[in-house]
Protein backbone atom coordinates (compact mmCIF):
# COMPACT_ATOMS: atom_id res chain seq x y z
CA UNK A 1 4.51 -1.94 22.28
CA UNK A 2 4.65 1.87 23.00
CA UNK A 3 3.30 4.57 21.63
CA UNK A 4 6.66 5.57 20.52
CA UNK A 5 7.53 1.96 18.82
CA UNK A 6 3.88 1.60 17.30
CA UNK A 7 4.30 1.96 13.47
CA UNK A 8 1.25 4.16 13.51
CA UNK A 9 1.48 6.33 16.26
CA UNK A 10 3.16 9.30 14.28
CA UNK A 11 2.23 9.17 10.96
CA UNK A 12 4.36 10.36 7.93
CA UNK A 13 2.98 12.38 5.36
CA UNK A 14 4.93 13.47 2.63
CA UNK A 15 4.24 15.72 -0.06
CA UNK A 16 4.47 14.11 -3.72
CA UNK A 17 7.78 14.95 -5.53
CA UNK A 18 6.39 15.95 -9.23
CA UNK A 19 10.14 17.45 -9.99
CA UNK A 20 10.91 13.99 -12.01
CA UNK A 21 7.60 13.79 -14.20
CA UNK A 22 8.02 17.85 -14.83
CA UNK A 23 11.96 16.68 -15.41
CA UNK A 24 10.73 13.54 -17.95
CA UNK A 25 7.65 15.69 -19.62
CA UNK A 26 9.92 18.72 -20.62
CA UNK A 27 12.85 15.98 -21.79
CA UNK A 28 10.08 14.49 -24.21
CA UNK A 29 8.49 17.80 -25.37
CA UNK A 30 12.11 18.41 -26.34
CA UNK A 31 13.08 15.43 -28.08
CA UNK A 32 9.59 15.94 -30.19
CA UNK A 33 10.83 19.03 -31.19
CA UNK A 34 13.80 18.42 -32.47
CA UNK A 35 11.44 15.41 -34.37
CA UNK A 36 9.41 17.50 -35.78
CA UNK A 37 11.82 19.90 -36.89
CA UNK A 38 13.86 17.10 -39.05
CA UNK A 39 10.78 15.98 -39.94
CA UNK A 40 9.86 19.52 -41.22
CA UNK A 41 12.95 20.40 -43.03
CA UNK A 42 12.83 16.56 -44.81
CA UNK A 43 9.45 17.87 -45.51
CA UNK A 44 11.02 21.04 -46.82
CA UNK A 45 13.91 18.88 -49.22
CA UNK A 46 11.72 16.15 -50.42
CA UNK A 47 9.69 16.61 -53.51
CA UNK A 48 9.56 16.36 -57.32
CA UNK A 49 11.55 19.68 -57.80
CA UNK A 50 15.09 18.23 -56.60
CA UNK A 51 16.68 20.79 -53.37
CA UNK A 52 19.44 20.25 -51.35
CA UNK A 53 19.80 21.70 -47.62
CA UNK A 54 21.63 24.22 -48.54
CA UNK A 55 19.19 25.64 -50.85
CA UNK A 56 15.95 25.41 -48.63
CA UNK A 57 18.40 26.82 -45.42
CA UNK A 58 19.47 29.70 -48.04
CA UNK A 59 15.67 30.66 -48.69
CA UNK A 60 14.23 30.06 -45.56
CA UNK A 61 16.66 32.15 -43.91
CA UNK A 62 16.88 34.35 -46.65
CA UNK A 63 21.17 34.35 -47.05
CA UNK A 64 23.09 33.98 -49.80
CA UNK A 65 20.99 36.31 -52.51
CA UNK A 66 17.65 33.83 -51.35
CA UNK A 67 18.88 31.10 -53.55
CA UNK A 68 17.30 30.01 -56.72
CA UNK A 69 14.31 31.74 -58.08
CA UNK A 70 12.57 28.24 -58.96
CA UNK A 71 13.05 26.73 -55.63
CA UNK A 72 12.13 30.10 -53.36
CA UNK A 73 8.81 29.73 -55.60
CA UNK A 74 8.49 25.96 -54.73
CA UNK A 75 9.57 26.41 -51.14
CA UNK A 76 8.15 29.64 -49.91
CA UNK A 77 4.84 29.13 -51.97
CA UNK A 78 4.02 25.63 -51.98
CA UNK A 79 6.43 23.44 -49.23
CA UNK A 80 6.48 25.81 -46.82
CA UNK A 81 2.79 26.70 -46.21
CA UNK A 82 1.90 23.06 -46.35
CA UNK A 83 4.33 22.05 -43.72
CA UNK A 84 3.08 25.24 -41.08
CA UNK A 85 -0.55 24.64 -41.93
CA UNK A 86 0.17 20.20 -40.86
CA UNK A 87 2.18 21.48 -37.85
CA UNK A 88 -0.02 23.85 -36.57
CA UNK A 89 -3.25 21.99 -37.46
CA UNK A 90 -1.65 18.66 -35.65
CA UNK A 91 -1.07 20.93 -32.30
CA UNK A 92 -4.70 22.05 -32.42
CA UNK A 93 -5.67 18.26 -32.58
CA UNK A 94 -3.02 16.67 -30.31
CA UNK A 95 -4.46 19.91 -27.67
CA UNK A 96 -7.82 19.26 -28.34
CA UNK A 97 -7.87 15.46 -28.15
CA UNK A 98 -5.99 15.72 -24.64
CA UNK A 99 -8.53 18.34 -22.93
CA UNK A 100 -11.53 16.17 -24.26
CA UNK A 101 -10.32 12.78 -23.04
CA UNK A 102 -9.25 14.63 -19.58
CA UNK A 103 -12.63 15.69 -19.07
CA UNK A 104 -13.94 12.65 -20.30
CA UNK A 105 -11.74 10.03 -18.45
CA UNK A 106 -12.10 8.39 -21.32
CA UNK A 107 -9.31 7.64 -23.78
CA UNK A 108 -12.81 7.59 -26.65
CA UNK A 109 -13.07 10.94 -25.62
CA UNK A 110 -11.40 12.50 -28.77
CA UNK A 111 -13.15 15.05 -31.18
CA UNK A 112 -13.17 13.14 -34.13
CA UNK A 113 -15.10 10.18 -31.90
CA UNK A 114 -17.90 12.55 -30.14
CA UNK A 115 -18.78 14.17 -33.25
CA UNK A 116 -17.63 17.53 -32.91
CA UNK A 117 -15.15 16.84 -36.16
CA UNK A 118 -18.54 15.68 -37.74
CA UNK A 119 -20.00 19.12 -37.20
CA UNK A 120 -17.38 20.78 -38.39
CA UNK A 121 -17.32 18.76 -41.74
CA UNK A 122 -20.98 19.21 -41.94
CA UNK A 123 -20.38 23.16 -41.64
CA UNK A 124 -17.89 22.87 -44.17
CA UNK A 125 -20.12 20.96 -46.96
CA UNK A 126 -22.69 23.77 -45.90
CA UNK A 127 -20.23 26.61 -46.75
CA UNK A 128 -19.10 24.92 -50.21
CA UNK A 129 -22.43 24.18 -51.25
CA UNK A 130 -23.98 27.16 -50.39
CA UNK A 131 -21.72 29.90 -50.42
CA UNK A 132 -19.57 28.73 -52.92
CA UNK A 133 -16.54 27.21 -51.37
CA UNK A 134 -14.02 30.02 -50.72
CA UNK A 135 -11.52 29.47 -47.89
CA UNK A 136 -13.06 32.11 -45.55
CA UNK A 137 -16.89 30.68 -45.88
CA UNK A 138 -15.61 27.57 -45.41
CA UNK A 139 -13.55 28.36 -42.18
CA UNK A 140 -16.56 29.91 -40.93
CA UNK A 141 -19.49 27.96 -41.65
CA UNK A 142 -16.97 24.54 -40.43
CA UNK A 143 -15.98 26.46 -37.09
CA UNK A 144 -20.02 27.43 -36.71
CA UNK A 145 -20.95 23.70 -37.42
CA UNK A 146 -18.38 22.65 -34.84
CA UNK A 147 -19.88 24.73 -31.89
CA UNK A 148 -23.15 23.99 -32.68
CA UNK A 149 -22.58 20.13 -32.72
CA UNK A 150 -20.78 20.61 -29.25
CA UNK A 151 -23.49 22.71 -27.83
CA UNK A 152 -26.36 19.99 -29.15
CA UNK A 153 -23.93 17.12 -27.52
CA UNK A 154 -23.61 18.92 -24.19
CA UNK A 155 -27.66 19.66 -23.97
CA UNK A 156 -28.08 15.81 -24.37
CA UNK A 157 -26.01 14.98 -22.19
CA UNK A 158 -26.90 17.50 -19.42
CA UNK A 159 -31.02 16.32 -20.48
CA UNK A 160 -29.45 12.94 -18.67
CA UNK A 161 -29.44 13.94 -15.13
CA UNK A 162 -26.10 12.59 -13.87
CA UNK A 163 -23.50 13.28 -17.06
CA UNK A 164 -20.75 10.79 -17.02
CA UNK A 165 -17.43 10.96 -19.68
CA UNK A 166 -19.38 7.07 -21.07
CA UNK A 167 -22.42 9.09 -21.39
CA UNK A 168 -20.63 11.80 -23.15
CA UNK A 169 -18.58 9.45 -25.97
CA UNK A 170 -21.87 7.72 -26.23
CA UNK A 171 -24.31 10.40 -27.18
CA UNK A 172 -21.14 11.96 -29.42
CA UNK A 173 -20.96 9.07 -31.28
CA UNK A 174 -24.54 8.97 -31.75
CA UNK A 175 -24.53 12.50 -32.98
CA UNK A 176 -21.78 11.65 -35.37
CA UNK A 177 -23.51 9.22 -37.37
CA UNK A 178 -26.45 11.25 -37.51
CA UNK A 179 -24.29 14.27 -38.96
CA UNK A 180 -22.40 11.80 -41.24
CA UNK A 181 -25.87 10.18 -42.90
CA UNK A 182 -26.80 14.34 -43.32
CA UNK A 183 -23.35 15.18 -44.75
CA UNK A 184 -24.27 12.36 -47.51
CA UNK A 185 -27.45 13.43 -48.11
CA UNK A 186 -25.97 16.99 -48.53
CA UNK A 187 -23.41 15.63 -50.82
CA UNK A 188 -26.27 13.42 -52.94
CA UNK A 189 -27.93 17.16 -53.92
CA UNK A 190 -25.24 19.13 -54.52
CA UNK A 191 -23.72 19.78 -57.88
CA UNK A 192 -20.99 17.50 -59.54
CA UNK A 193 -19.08 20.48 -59.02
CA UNK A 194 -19.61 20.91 -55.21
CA UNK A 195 -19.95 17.51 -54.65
CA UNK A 196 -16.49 16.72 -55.71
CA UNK A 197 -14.90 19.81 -54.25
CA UNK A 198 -16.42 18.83 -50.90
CA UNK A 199 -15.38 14.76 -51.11
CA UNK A 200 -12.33 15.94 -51.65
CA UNK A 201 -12.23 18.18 -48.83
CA UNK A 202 -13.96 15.24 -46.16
CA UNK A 203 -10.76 13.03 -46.61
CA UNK A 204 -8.59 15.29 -44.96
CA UNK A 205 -5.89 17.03 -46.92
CA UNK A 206 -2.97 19.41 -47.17
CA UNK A 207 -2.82 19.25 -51.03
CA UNK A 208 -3.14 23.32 -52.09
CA UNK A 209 -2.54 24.53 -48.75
CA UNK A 210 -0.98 27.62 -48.27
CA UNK A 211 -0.87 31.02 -46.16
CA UNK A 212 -4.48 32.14 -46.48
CA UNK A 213 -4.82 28.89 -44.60
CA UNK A 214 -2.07 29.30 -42.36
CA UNK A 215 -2.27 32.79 -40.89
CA UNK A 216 -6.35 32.08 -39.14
CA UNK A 217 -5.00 28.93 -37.92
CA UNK A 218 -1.84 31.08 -36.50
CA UNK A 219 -3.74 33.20 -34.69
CA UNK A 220 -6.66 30.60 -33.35
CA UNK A 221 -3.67 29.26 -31.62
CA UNK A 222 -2.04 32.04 -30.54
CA UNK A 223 -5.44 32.32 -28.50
CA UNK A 224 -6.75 29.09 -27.69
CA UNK A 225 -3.08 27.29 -27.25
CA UNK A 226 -1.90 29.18 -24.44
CA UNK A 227 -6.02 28.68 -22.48
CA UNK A 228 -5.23 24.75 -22.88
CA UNK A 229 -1.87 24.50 -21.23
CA UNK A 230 -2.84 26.86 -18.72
CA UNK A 231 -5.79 24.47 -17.81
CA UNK A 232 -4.02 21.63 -17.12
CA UNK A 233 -3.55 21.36 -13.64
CA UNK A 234 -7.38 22.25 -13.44
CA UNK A 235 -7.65 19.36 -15.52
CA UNK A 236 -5.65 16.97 -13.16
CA UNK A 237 -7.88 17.88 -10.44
CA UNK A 238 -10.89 17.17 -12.53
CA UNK A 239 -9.67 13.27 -13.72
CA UNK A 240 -10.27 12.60 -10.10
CA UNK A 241 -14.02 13.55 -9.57
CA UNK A 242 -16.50 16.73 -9.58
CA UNK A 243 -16.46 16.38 -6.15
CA UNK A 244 -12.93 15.84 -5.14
CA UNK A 245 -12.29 18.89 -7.37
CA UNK A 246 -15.25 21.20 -6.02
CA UNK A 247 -13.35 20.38 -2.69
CA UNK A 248 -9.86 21.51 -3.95
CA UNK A 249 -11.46 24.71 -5.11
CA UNK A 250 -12.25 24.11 -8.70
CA UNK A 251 -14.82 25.99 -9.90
CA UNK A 252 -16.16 23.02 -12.20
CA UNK A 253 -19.22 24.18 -14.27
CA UNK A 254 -17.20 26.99 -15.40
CA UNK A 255 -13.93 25.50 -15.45
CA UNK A 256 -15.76 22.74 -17.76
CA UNK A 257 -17.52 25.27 -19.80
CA UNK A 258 -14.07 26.31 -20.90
CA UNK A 259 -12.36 23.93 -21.64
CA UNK A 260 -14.87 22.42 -23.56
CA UNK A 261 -15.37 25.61 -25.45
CA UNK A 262 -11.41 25.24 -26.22
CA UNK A 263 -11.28 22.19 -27.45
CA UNK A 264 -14.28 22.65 -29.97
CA UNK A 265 -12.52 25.74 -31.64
CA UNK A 266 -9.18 24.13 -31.76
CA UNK A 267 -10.80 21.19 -33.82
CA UNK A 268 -12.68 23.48 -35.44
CA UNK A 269 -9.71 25.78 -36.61
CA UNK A 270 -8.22 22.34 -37.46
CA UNK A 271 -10.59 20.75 -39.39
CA UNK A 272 -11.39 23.68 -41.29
CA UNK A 273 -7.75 24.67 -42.64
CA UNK A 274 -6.93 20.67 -43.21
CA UNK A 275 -10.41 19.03 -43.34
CA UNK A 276 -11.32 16.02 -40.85
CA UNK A 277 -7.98 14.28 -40.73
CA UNK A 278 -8.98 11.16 -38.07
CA UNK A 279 -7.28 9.65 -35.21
CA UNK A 280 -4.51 12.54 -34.72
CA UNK A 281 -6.64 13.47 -31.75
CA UNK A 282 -7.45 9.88 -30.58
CA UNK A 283 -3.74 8.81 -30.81
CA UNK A 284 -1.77 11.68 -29.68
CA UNK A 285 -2.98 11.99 -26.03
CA UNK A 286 -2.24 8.54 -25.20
CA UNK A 287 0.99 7.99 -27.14
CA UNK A 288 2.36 11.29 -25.15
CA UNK A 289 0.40 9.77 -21.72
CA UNK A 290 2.76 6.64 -22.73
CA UNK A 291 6.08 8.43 -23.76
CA UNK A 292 5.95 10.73 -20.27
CA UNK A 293 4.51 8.40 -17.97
CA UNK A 294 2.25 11.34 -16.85
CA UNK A 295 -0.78 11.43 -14.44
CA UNK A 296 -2.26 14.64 -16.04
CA UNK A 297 -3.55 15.33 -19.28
CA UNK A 298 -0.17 16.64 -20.97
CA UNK A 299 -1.66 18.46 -23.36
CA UNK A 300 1.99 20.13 -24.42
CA UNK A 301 3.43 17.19 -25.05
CA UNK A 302 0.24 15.55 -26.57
CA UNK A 303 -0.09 19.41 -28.97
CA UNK A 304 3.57 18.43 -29.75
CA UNK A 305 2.89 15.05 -30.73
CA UNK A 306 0.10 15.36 -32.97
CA UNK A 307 1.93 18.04 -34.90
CA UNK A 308 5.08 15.48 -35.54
CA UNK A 309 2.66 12.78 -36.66
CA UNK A 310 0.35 14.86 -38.79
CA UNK A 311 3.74 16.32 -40.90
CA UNK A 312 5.44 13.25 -40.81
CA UNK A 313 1.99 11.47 -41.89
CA UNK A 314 2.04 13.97 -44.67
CA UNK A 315 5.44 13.03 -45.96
CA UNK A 316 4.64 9.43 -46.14
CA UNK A 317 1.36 10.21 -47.80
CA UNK A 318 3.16 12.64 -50.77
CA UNK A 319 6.29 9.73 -51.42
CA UNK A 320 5.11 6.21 -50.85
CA UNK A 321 3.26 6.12 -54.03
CA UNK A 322 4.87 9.00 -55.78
CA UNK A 323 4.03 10.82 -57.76
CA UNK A 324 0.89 9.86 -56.29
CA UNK A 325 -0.02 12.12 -53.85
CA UNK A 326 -2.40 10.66 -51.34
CA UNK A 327 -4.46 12.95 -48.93
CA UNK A 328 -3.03 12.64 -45.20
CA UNK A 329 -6.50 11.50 -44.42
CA UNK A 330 -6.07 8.76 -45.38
CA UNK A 331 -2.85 7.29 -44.36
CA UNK A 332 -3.87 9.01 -40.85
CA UNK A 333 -6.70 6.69 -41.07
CA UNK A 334 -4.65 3.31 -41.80
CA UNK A 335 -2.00 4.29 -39.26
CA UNK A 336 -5.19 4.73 -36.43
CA UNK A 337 -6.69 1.60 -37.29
CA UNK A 338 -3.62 0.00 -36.77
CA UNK A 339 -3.01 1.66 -33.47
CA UNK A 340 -6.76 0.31 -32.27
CA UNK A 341 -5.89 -2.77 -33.44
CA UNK A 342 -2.52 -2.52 -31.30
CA UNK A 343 -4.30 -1.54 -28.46
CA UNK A 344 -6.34 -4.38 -28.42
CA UNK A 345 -3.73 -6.96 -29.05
CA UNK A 346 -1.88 -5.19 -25.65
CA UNK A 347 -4.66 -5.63 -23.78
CA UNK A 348 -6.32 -8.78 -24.35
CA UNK A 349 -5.09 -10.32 -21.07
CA UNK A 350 -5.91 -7.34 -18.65
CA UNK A 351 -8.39 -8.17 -16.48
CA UNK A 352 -12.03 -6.54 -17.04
CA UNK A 353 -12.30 -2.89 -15.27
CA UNK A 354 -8.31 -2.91 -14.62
């Protein structure tokens, strides 16, 4: 056989075609949308104060006079608010739950799992217990117990030697229960008062949400959002190895650094304008990995994502035992534990370390 006829003599290479996942990952980040905007306005139209379409569209957009004086009050006050604050508190989860379990390589590798949602809770209690539960000391002291819980994570971990993503989810999750035993102890010496105020706050809710909590959020995301998309090729190059990504030119301590630092204050922001609502983080990532068949992290579509199921959580939690309304912590927390569960039903036939 010659040179010429030899298979391997002149080798091909060809340079991967990404135009079809970019094609498929926009088409999905579209349909999502247009989800979560029907999902919004049933959101909007739904509720013990009877609307029709035409109402909400005439206040929302302001024509026609603004429509009736009771529904602008119920919309624009008390609808409204509660729908922006889910949305944009479900982005800032489905973003941070993607960077984490990208730098991770671990699907685990979601806030509420490694503890940083922990700290922010425990910042929270902190800030109702000791300086008396307004909005603002709570924002603060939950965004200040968030950063501190990541920083004491990341100084275990880096006290290891050789820090792996297992490492990582492991010492989280040890942090986490530590932080949750303190957060009950906090809640055993505080006031009736507190104590309640603060329970009520741990579940995760949108109940009495409204613009003061909606504008910090707003503008966290205006900020942080924007540092998270932009980092996700970075990202892609990072789910393959420190070392194949030092060699492509990533600058990975910093690039690490962050990201990291992103995704604490988006679930920080988060938690503190909605509370510790669980498994929007975990579930997101992957469901949007799933839906665009994507090697990288996604974290558009995955942002996307967790706002749909965080409002359309919150509908199901205000009408399926209405007038009932249940936190969206809690029907967030049946949904997740049903989507482990799944999980493990799909893959109870893969092979071991497939």
């Amino acid at each position: 056989m010659t040179a010429r006829e030899s298979p391997v003599a002149r080798p091909r290479f060809r340079r991967p075609r990404y135009d079809g996942a970019r094609a498929r990952e926009a088409a999905v980040v579209v349909l999502l949308l247009a989800a979560l905007l029907v999902v919004a306005s049933a959101a909007l139209v739904v509720g013990e104060v009877p609307t029709t379409p035409g109402e909400v569209w005439s206040v929302v957009t302001g024509t026609g006079g603004g429509g009736d004086p009771r529904v602008r009050l119920v919309v624009v006050e008390f609808r409204l608010p509660r729908v922006v604050v889910g949305a944009l508190a479900g982005l800032a989860l489905g973003a941070s739950g993607s960077v984490f379990q990208s730098l991770t390589r671990n699907p685990l590798g979601s806030p509420d799992v490694v503890g940083f949602t922990a700290g922010s809770a425990t910042g929270a209690i902190l800030g109702i217990v000791l300086a008396g539960g307004g909005s603002l000391a709570v924002a603060l002291f939950s965004v200040a117990g968030g950063v501190l819980c990541a920083a004491l994570v990341l100084a275990l971990v880096a006290s290891a030697g050789s820090a792996t993503g297992h490492q990582f989810v492991l010492v989280g999750i040890g942090v986490s229960a530590v932080l949750t035993a303190f957060n009950g102890y906090l809640l055993t010496r505080a006031s009736l008062g507190d104590a309640t105020a603060a329970q009520t706050w741990l579940v995760g809710s949108l109940n009495g949400r409204g613009w003061e909590h909606a504008l910090p959020l707003a503008c966290a995301l205006l900020v942080l959002l924007p540092v998270a998309m932009a980092g996700q090729q970075v990202l892609t190059m990072m789910e393959m190895g420190d070392v194949t990504a030092i060699a492509l030119g990533v600058g990975v301590p910093r690039a690490r650094l962050l990201l990291v630092l992103t995704g604490v204050a988006l679930t920080a922001a988060a938690t503190a304008a909605a509370g510790p609502i669980a498994f929007v983080a975990l579930a997101a990532p992957q469901l949007a990995r799933r839906l665009t068949r994507g090697v990288g992290p996604g974290v558009t579509a995955a942002a996307v994502l967790g706002a749909l199921l965080l409002v359309a959580s919150d509908l199901a939690a205000q009408r399926l035992l209405a007038p009932i309304v249940l936190p969206v912590g809690v029907l967030t927390g049946l949904l997740g534990g049903g989507y482990l569960a799944w999980l493990l039903w799909v893959d109870r036939g893969r092979p071991r370390g497939s």
